[in-house]
PDB file of N, CA and C in Angstrom:
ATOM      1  N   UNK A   1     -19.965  -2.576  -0.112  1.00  0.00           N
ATOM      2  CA  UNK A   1     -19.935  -1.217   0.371  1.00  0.00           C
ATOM      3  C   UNK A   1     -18.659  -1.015   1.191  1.00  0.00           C
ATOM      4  N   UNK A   2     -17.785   0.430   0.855  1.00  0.00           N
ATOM      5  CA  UNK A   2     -16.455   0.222   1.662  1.00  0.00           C
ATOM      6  C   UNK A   2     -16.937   1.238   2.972  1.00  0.00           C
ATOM      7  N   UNK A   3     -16.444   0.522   4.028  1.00  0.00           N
ATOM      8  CA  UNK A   3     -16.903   1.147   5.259  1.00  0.00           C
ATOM      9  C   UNK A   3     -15.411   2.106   5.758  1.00  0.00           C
ATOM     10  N   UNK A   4     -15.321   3.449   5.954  1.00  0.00           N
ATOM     11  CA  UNK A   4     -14.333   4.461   6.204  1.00  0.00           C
ATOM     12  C   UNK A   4     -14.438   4.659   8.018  1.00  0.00           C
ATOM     13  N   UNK A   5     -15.539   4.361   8.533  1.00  0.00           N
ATOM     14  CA  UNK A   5     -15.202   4.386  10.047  1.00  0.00           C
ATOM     15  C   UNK A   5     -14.965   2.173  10.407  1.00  0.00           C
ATOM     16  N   UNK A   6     -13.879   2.775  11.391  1.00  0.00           N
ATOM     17  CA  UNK A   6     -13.575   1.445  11.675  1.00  0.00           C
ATOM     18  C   UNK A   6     -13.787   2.073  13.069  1.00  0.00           C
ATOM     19  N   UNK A   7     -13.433   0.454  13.938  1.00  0.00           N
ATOM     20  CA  UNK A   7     -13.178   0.612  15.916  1.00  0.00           C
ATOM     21  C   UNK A   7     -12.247   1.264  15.675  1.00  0.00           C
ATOM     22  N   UNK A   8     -12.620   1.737  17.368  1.00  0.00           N
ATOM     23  CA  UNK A   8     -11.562   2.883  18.004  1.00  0.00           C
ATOM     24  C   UNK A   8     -11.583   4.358  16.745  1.00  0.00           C
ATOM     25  N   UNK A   9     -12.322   4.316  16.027  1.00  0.00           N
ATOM     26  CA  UNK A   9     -12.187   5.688  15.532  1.00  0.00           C
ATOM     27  C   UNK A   9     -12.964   7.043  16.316  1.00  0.00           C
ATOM     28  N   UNK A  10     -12.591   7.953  16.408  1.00  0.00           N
ATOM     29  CA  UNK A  10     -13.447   9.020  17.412  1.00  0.00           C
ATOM     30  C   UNK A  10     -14.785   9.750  15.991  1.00  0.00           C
ATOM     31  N   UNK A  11     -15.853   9.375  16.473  1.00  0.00           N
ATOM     32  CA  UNK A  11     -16.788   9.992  15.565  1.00  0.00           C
ATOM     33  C   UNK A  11     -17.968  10.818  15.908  1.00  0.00           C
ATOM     34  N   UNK A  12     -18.595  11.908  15.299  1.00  0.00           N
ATOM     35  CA  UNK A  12     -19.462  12.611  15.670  1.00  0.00           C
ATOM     36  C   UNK A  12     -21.313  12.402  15.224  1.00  0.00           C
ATOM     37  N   UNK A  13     -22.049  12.547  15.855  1.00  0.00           N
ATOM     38  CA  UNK A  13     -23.388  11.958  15.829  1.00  0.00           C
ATOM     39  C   UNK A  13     -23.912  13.038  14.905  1.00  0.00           C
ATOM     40  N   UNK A  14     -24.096  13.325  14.155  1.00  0.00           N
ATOM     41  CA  UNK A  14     -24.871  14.255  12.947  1.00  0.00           C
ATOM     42  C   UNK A  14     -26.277  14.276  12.471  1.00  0.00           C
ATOM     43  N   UNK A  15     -27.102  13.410  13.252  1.00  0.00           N
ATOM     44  CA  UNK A  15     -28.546  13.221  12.910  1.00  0.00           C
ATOM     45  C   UNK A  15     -28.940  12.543  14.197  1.00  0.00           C
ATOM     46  N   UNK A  16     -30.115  12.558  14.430  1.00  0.00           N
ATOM     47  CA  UNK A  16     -30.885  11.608  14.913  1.00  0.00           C
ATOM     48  C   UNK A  16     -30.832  12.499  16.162  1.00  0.00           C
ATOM     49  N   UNK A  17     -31.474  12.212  17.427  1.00  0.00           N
ATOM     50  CA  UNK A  17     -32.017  12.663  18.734  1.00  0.00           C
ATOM     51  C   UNK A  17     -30.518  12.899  19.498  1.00  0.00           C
ATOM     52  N   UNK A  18     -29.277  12.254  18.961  1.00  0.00           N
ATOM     53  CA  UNK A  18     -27.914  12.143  20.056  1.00  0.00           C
ATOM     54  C   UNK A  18     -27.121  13.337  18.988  1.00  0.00           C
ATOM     55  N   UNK A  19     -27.760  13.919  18.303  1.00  0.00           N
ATOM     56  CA  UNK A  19     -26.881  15.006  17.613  1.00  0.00           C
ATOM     57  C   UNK A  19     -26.061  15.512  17.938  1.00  0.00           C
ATOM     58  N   UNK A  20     -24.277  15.778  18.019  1.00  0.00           N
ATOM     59  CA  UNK A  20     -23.829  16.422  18.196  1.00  0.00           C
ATOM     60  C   UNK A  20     -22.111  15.621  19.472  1.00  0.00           C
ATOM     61  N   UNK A  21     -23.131  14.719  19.856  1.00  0.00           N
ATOM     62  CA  UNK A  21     -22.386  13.451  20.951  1.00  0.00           C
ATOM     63  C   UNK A  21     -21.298  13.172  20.235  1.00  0.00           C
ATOM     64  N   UNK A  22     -19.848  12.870  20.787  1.00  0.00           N
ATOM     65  CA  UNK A  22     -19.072  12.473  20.510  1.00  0.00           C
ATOM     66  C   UNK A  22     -18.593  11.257  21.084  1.00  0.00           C
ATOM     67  N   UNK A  23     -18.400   9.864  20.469  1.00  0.00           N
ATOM     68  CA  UNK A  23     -17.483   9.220  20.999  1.00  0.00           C
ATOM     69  C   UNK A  23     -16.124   8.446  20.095  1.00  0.00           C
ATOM     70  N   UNK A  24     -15.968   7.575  20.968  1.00  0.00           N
ATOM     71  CA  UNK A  24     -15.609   6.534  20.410  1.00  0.00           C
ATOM     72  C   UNK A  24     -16.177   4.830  19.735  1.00  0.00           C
ATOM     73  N   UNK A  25     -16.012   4.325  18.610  1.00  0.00           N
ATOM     74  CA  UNK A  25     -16.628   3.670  17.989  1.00  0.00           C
ATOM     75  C   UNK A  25     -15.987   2.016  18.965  1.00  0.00           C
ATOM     76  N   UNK A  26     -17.055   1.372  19.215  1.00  0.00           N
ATOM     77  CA  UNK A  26     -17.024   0.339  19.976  1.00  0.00           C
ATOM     78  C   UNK A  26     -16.842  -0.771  19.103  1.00  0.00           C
ATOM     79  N   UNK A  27     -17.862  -1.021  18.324  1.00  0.00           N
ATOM     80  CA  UNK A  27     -17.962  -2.108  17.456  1.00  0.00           C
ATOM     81  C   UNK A  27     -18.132  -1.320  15.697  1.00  0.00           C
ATOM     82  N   UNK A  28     -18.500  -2.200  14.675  1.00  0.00           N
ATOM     83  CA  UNK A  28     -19.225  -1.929  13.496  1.00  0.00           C
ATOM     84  C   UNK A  28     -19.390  -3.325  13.223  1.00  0.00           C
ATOM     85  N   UNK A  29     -21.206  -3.054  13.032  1.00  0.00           N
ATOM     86  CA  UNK A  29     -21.591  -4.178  12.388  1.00  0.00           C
ATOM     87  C   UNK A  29     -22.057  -3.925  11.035  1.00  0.00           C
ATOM     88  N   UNK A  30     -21.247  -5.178  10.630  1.00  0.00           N
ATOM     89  CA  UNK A  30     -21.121  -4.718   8.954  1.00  0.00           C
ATOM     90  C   UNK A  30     -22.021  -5.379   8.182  1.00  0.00           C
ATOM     91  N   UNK A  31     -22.911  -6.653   8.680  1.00  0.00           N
ATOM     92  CA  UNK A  31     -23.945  -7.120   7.801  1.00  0.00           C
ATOM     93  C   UNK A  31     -25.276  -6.243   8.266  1.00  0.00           C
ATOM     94  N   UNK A  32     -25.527  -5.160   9.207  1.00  0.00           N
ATOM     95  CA  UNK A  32     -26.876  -4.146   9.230  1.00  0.00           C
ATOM     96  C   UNK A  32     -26.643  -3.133   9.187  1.00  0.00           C
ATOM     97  N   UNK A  33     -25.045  -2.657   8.751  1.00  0.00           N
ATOM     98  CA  UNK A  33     -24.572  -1.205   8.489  1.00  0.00           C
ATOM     99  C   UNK A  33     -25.003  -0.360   9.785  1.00  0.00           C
ATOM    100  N   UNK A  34     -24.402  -1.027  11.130  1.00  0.00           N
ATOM    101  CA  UNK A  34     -24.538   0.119  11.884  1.00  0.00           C
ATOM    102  C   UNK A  34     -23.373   0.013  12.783  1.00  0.00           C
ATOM    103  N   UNK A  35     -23.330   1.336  13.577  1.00  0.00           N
ATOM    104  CA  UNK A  35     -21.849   1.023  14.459  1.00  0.00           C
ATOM    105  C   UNK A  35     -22.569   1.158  16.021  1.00  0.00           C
ATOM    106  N   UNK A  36     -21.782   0.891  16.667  1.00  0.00           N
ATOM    107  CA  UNK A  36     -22.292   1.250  18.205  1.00  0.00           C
ATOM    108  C   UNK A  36     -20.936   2.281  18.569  1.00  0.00           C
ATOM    109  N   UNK A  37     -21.306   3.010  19.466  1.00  0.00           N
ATOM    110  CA  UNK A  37     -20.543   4.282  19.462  1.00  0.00           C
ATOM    111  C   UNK A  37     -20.699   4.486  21.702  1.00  0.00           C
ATOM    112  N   UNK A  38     -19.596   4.721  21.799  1.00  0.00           N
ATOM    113  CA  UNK A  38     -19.375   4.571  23.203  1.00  0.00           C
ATOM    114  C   UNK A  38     -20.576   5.623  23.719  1.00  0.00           C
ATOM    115  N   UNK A  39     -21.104   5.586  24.908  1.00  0.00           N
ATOM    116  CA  UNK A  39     -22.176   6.698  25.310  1.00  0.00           C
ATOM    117  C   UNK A  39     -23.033   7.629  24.577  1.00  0.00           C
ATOM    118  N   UNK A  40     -23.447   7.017  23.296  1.00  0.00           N
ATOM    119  CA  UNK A  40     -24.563   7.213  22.471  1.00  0.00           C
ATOM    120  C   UNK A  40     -25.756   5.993  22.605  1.00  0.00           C
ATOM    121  N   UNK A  41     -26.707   6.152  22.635  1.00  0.00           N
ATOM    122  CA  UNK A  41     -28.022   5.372  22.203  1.00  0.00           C
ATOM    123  C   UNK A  41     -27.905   3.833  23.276  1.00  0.00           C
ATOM    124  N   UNK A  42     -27.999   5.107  24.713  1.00  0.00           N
ATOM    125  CA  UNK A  42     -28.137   4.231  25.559  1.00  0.00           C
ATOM    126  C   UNK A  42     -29.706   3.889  26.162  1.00  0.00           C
ATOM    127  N   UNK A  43     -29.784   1.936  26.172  1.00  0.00           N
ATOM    128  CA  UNK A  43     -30.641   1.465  26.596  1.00  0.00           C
ATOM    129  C   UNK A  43     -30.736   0.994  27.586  1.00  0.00           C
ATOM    130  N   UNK A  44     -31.460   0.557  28.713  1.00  0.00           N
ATOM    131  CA  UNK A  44     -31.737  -0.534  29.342  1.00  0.00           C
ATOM    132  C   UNK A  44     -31.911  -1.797  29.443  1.00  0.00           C
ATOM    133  N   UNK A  45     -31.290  -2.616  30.087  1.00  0.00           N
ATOM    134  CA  UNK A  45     -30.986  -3.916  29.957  1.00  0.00           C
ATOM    135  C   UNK A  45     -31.395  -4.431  31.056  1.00  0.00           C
ATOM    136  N   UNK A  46     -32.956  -5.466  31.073  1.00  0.00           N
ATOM    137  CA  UNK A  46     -32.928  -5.875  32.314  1.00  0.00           C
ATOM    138  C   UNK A  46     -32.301  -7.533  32.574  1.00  0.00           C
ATOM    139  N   UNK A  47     -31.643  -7.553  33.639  1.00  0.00           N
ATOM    140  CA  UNK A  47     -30.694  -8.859  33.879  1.00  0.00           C
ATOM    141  C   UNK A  47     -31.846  -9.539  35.052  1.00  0.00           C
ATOM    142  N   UNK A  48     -31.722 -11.294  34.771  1.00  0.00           N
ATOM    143  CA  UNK A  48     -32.555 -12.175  35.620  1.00  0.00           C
ATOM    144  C   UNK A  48     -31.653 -11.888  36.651  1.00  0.00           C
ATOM    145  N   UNK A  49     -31.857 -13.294  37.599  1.00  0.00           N
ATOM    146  CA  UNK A  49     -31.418 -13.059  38.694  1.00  0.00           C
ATOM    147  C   UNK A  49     -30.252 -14.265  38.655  1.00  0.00           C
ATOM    148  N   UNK A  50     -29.056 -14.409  38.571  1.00  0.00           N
ATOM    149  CA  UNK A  50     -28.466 -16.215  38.567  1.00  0.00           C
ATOM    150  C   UNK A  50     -27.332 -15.908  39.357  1.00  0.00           C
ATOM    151  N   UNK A  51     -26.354 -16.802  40.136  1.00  0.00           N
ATOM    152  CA  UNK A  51     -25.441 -17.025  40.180  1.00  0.00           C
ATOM    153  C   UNK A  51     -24.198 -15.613  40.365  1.00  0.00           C
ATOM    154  N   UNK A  52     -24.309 -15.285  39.268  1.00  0.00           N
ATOM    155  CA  UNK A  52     -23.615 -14.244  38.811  1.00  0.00           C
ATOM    156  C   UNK A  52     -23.960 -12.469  39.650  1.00  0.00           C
ATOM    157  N   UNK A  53     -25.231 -12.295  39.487  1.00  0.00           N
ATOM    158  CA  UNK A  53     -26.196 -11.084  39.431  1.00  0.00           C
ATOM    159  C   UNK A  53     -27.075 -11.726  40.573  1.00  0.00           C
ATOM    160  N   UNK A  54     -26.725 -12.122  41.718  1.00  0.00           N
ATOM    161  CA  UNK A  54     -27.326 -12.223  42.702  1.00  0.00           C
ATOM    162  C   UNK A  54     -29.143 -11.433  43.204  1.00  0.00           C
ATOM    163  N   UNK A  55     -28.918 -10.257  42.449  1.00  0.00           N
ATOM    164  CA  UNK A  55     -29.591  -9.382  43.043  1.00  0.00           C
ATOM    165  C   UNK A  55     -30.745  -9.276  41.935  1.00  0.00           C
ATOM    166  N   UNK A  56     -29.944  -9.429  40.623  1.00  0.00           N
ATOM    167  CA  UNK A  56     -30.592  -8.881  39.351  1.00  0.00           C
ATOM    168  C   UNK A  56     -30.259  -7.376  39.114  1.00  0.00           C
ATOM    169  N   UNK A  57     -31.272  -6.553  37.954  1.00  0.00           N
ATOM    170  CA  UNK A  57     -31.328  -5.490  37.986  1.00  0.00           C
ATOM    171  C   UNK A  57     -31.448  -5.168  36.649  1.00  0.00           C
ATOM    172  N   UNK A  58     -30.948  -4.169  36.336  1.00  0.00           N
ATOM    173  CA  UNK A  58     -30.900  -2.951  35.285  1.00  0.00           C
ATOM    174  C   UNK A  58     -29.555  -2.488  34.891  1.00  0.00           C
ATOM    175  N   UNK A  59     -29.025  -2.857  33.595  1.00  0.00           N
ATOM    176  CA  UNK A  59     -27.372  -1.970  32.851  1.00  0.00           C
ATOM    177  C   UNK A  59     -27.882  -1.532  31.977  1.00  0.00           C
ATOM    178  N   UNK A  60     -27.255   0.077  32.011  1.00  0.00           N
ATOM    179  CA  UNK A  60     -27.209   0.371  30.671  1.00  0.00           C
ATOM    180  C   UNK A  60     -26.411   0.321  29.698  1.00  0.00           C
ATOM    181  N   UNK A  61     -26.737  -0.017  28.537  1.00  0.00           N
ATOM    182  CA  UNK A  61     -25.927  -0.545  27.365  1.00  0.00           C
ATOM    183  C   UNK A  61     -25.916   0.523  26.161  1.00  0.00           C
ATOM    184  N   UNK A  62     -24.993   0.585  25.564  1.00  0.00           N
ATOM    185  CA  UNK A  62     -25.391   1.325  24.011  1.00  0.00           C
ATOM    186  C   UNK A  62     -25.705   0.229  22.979  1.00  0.00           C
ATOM    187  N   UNK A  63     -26.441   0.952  22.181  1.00  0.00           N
ATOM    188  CA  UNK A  63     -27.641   0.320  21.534  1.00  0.00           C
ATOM    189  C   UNK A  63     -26.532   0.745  20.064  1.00  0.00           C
ATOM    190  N   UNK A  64     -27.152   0.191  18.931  1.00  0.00           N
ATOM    191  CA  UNK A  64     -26.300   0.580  17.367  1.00  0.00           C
ATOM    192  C   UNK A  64     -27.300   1.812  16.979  1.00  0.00           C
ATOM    193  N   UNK A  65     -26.487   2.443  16.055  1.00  0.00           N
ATOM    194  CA  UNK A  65     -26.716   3.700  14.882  1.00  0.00           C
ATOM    195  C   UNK A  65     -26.449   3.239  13.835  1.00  0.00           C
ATOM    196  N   UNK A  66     -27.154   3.605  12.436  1.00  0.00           N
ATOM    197  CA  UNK A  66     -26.999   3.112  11.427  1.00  0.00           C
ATOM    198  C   UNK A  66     -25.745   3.917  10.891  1.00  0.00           C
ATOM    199  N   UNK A  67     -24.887   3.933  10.121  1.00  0.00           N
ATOM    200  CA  UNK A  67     -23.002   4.462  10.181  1.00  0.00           C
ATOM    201  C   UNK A  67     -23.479   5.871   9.417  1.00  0.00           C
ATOM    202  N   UNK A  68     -24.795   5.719   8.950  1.00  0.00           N
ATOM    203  CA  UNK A  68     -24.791   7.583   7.702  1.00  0.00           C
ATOM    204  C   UNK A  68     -25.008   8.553   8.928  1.00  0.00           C
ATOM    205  N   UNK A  69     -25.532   8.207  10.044  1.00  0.00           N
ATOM    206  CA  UNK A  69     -25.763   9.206  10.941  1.00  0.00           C
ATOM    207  C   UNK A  69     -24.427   9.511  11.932  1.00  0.00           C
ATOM    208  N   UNK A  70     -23.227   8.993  11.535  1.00  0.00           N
ATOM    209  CA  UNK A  70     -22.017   9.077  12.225  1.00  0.00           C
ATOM    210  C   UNK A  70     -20.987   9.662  10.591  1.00  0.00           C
ATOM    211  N   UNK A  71     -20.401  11.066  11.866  1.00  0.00           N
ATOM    212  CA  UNK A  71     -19.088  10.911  10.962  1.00  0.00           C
ATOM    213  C   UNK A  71     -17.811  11.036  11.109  1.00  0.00           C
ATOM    214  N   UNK A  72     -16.968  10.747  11.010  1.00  0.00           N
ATOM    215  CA  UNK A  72     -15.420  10.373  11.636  1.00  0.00           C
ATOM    216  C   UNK A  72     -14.724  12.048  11.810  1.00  0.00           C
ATOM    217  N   UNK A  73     -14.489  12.196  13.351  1.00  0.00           N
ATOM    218  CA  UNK A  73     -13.428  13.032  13.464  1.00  0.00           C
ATOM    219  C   UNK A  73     -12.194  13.028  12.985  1.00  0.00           C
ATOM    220  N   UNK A  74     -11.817  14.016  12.598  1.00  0.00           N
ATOM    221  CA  UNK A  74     -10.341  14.460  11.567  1.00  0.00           C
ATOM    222  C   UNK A  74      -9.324  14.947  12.447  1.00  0.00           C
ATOM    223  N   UNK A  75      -8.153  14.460  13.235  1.00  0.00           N
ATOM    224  CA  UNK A  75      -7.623  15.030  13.437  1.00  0.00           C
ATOM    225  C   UNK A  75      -6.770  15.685  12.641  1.00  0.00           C
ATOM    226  N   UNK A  76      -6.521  17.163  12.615  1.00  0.00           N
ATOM    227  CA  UNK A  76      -5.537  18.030  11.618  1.00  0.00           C
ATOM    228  C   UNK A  76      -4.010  18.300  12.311  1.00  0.00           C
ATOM    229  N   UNK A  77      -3.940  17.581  13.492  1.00  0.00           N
ATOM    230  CA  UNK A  77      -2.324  17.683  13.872  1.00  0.00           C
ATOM    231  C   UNK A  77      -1.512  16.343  13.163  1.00  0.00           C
ATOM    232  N   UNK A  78      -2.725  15.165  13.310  1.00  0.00           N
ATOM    233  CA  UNK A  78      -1.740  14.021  12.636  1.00  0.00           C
ATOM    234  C   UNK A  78      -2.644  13.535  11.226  1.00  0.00           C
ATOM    235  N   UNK A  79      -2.753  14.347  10.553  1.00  0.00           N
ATOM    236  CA  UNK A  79      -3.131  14.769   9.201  1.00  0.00           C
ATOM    237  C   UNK A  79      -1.690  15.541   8.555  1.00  0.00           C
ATOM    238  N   UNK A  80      -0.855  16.600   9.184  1.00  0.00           N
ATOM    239  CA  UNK A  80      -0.350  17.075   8.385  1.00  0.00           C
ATOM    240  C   UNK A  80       0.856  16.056   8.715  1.00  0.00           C
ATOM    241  N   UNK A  81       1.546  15.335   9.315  1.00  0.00           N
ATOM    242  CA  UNK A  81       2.566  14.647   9.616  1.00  0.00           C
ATOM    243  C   UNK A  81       2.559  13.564   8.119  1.00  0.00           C
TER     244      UNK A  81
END
C-alpha cells in the first residue's frame, strides 16, 4: 500500500470525534496503517513513581488514527512554484 502522508506533513482530521483538528503528523505507523498527529487523540498516561518522576503522575500523550481518517493539507502557494 503506497502511503501519500509522510512526518512533518500538516494534515486535517475528516472523520471521527477530532473532526476538523489540524496538525502536524508526528509519526506513521506503517505495519497498523495509522499516523499519530500532533494534538489529536489525546490520552492519558499514568507514570509510576522512579528515580526520574519523583512524584509520579499523569501525561498526556497522542494516541494513533487510522491514515483514511486524515487528509494532507495542500499548500497552493508552493504548489504553483
Amino acid at each position: 500500500m503506497k502511503y501519500k502522508i509522510k512526518k512533518n506533513d500538516e494534515v486535517v482530521v475528516i472523520s471521527g470525534s477530532h473532526r476538523g483538528n489540524r496538525g502536524k503528523v508526528l509519526e506513521v505507523l506503517r505495519d497498523s496503517c495509522r499516523v499519530i498527529v500532533e494534538g489529536v487523540g489525546l490520552r492519558k498516561k499514568y507514570i509510576k513513581k522512579d528515580q526520574n518522576h519523583p512524584e509520579g503522575g499523569e501525561v498526556e500523550r497522542e494516541s494513533s488514527i487510522h491514515y483514511s481518517n486524515v487528509m494532507k493539507v495542500v499548500d497552493f502557494d508552493r504548489k504553483r512554484n
